[in-house]
C-alpha atoms as a PDB file:
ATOM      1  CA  UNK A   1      92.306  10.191 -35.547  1.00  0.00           C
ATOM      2  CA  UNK A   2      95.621  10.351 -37.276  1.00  0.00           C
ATOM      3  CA  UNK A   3      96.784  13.125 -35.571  1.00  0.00           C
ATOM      4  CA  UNK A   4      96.150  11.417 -32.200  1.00  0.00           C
ATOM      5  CA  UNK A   5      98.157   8.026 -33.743  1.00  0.00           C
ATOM      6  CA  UNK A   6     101.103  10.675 -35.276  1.00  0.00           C
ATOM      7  CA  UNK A   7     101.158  12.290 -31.682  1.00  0.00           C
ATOM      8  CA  UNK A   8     101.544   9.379 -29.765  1.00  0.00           C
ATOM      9  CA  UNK A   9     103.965   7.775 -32.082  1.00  0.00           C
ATOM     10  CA  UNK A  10     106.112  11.013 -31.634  1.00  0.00           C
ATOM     11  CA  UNK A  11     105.719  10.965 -28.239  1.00  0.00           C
ATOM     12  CA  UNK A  12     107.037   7.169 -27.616  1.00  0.00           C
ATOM     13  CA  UNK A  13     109.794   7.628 -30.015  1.00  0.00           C
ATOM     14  CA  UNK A  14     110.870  11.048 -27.433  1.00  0.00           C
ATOM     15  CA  UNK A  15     110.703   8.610 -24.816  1.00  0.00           C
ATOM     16  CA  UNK A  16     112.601   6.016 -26.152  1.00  0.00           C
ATOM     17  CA  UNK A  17     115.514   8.541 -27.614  1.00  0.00           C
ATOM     18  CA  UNK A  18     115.870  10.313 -24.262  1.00  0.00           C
ATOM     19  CA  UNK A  19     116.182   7.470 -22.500  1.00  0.00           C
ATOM     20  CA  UNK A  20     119.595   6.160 -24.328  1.00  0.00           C
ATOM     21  CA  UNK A  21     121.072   9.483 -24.055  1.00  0.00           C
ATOM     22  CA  UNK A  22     123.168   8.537 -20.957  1.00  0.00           C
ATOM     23  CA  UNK A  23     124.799   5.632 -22.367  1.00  0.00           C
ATOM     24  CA  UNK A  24     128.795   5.466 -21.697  1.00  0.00           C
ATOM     25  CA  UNK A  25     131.099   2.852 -22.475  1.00  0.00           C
ATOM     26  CA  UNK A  26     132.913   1.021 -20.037  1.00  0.00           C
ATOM     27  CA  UNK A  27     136.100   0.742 -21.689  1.00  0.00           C
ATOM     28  CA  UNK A  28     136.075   4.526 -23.296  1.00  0.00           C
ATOM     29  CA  UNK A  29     139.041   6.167 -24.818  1.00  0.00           C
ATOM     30  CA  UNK A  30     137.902   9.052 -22.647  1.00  0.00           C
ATOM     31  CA  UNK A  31     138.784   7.717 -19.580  1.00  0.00           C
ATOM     32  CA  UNK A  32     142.497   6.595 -20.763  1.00  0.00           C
ATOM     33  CA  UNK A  33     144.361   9.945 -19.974  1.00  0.00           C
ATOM     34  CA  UNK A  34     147.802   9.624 -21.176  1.00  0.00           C
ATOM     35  CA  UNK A  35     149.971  11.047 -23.595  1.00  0.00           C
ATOM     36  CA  UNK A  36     152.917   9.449 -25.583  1.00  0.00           C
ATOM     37  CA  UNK A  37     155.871  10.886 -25.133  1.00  0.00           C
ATOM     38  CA  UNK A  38     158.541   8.677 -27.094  1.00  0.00           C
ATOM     39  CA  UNK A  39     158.219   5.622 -29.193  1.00  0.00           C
ATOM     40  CA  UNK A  40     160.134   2.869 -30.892  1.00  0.00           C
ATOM     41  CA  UNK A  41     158.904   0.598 -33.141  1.00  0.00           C
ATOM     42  CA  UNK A  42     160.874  -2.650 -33.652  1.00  0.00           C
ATOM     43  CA  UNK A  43     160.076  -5.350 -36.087  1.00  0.00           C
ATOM     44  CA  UNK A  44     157.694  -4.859 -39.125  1.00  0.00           C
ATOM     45  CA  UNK A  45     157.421  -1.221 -39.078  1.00  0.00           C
ATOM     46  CA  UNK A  46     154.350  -0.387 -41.739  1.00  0.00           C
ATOM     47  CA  UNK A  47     152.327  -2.543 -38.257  1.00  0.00           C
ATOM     48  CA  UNK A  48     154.252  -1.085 -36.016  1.00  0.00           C
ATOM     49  CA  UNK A  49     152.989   2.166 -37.311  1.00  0.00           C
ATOM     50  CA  UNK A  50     149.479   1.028 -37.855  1.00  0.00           C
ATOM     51  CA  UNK A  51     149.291   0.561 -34.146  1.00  0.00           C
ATOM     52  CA  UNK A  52     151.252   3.583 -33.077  1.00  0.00           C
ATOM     53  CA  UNK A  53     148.943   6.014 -35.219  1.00  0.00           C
ATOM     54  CA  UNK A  54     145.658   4.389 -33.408  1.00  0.00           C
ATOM     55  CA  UNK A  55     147.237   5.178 -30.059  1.00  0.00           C
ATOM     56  CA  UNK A  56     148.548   8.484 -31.339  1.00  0.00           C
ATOM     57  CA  UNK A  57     145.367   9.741 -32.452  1.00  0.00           C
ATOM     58  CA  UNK A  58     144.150   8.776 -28.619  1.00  0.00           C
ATOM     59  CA  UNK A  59     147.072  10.322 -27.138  1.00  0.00           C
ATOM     60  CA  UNK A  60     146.151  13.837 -28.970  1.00  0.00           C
ATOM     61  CA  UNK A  61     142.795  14.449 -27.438  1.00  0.00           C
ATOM     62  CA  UNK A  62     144.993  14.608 -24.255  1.00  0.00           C
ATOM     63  CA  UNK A  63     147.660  16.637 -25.517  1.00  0.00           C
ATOM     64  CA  UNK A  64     146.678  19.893 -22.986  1.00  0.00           C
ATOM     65  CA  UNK A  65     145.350  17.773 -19.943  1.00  0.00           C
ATOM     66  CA  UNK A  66     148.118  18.316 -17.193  1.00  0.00           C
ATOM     67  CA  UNK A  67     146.740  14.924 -15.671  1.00  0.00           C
ATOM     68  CA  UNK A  68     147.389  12.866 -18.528  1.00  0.00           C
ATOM     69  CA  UNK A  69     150.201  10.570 -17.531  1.00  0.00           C
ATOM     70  CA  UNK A  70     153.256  10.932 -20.168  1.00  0.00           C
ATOM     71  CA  UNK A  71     153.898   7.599 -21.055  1.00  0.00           C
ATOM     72  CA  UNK A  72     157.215   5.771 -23.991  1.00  0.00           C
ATOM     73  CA  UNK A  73     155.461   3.060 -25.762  1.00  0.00           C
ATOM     74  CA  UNK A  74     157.463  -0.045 -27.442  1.00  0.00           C
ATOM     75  CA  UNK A  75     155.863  -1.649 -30.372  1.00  0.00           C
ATOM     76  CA  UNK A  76     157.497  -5.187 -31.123  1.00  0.00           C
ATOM     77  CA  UNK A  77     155.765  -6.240 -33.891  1.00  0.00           C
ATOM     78  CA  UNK A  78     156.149  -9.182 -36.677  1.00  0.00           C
ATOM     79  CA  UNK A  79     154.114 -10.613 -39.249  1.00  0.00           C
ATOM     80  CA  UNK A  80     154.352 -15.156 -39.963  1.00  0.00           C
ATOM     81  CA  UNK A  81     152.778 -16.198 -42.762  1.00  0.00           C
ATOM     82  CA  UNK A  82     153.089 -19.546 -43.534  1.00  0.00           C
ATOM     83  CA  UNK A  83     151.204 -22.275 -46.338  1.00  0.00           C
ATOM     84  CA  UNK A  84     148.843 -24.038 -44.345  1.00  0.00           C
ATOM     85  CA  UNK A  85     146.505 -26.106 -47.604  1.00  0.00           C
ATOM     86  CA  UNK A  86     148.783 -27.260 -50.595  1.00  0.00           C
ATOM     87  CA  UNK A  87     147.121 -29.753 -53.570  1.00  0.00           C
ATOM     88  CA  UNK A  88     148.381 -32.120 -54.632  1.00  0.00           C
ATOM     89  CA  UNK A  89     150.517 -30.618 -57.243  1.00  0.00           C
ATOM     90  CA  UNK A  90     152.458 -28.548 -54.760  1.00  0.00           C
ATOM     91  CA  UNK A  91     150.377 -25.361 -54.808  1.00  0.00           C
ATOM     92  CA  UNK A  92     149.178 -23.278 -52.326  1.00  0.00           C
ATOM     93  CA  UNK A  93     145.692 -23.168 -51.383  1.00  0.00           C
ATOM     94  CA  UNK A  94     145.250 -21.686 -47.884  1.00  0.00           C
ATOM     95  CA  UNK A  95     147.450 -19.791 -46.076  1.00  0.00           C
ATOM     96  CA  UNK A  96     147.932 -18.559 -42.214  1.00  0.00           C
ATOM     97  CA  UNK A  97     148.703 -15.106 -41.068  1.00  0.00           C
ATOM     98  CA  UNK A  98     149.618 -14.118 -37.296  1.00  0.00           C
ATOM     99  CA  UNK A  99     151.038 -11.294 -36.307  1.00  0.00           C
ATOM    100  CA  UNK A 100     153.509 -12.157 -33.240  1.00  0.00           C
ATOM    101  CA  UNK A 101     152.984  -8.297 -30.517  1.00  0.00           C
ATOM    102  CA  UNK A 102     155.126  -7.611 -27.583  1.00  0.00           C
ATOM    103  CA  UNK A 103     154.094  -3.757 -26.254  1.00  0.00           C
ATOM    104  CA  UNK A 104     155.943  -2.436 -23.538  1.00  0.00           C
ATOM    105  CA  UNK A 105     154.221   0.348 -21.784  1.00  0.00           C
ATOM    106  CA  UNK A 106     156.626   2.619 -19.657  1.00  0.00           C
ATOM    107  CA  UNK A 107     155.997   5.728 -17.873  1.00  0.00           C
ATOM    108  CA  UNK A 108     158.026   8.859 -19.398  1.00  0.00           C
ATOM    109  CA  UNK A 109     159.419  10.211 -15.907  1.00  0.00           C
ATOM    110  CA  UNK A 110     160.083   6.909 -13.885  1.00  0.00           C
ATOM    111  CA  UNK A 111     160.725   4.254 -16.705  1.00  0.00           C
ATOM    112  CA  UNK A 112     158.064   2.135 -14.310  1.00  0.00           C
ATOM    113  CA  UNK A 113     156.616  -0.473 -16.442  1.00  0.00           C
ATOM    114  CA  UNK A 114     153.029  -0.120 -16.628  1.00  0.00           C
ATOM    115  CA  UNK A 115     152.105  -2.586 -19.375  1.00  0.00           C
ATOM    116  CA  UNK A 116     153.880  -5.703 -21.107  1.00  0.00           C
ATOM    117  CA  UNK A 117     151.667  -6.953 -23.574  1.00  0.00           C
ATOM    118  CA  UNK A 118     151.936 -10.492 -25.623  1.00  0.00           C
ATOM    119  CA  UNK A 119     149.385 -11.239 -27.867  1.00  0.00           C
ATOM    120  CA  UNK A 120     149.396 -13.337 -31.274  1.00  0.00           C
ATOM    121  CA  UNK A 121     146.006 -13.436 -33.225  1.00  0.00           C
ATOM    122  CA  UNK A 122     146.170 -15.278 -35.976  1.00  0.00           C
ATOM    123  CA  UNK A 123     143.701 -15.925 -39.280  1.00  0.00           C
ATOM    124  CA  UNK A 124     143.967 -17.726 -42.719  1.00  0.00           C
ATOM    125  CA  UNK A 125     142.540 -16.882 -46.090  1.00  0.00           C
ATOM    126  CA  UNK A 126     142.441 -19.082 -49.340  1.00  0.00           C
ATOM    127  CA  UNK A 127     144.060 -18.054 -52.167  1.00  0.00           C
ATOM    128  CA  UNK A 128     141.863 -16.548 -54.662  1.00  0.00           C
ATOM    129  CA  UNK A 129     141.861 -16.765 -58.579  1.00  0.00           C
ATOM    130  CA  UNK A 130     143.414 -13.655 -59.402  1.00  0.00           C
ATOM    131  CA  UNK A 131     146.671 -12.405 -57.759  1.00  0.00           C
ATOM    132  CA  UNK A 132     145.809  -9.059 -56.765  1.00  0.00           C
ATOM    133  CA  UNK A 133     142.705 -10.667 -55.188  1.00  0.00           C
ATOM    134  CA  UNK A 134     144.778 -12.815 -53.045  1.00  0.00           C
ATOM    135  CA  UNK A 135     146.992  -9.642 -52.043  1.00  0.00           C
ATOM    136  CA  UNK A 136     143.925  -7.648 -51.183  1.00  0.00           C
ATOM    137  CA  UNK A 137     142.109 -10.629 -49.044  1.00  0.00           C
ATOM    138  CA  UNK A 138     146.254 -10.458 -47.028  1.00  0.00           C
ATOM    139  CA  UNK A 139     145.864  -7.347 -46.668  1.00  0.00           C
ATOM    140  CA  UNK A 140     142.360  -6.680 -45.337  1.00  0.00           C
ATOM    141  CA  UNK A 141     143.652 -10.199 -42.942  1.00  0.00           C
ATOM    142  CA  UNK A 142     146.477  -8.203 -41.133  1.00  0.00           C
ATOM    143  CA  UNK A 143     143.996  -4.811 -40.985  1.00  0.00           C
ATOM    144  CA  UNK A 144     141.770  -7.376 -38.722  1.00  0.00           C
ATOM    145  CA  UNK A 145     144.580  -8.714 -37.078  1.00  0.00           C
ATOM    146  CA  UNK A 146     145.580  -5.047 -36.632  1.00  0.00           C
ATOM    147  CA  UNK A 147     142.320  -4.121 -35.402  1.00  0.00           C
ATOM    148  CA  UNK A 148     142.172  -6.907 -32.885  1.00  0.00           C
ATOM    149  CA  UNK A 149     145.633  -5.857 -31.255  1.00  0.00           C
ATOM    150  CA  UNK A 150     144.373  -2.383 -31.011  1.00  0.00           C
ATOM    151  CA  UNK A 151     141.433  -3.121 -29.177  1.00  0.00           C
ATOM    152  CA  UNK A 152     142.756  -5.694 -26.919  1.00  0.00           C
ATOM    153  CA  UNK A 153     145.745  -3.060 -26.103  1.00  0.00           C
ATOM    154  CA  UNK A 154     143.395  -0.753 -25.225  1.00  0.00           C
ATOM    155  CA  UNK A 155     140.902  -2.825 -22.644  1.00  0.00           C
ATOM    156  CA  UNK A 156     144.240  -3.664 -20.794  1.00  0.00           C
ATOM    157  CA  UNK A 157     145.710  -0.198 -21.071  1.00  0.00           C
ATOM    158  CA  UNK A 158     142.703   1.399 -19.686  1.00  0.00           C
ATOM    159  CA  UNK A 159     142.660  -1.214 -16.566  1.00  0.00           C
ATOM    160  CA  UNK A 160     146.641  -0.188 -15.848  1.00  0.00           C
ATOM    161  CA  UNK A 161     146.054   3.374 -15.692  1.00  0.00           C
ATOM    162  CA  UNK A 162     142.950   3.815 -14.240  1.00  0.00           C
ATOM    163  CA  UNK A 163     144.029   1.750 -11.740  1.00  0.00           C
ATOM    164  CA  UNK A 164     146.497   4.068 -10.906  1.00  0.00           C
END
């Protein structure tokens, strides 16, 4: 009787793991086929080369395609953080970080512009107890904030190009 139970447990499990093994993302980093060619960073450049290494690490899977469109990226990047909570003896309690993006998109050959991209997330932390808390909770803020760019630059990239 167990066998019969173990057997048809295995055989629903098979079922249900073959069945998800055509899944594919709409918005896939395979489909973007592009490689950067030249890039200039202007503004806070440790963000500026957050971003830039994301898209870099794309670019290389496409480094041999002879479809992949060469492309010169501009990363405008800075970083506003400003006191948004004080008490009522003057110190800060709660801050707010955004980080302000312009990325131009331009293709290599033509100079064409194929992307310009604004976007400003923005999030706030409270101060913690200890400093180096505080500086690790800003830091792990703008790696979000990073994130979030990254993401959203890719959805739009990936509607420019394969459009084209």
């Amino acid at each position: 009787m167990k066998k019969i139970i173990y057997l048809i447990i295995s055989i629903i499990l098979l079922i249900n793991i073959s069945a998800c093994s055509g899944y594919k993302p709409i918005f896939g980093s395979q489909n973007l086929q592009f490689e950067i060619a030249d890039y200039s960073i202007i503004g806070n450049k440790k963000i500026g080369n957050q971003i830039y290494s994301k898209l870099y690490g794309l670019s290389n899977a496409n480094k041999n395609n002879p479809d992949a469109q060469s492309i010169h990226i501009i990363i405008d990047i800075t970083k506003e953080k400003k006191a948004t909570v004080k008490n009522s003896a003057g110190k800060t309690l709660k801050y707010k970080i955004s980080l302000i993006s312009n990325i131009i998109v331009r293709d290599f050959l033509t100079e064409t512009e194929i992307l310009n991209y604004n976007f400003s997330p923005f999030s706030s932390y409270e101060v913690q107890d200890q400093y180096s808390d505080t500086v690790k909770l800003e830091n792990s803020t703008v790696e979000n904030l990073v994130s979030q760019i990254f993401q959203n630059l890719l959805i739009k990239l990936s509607e420019k190009i394969s459009n084209k």
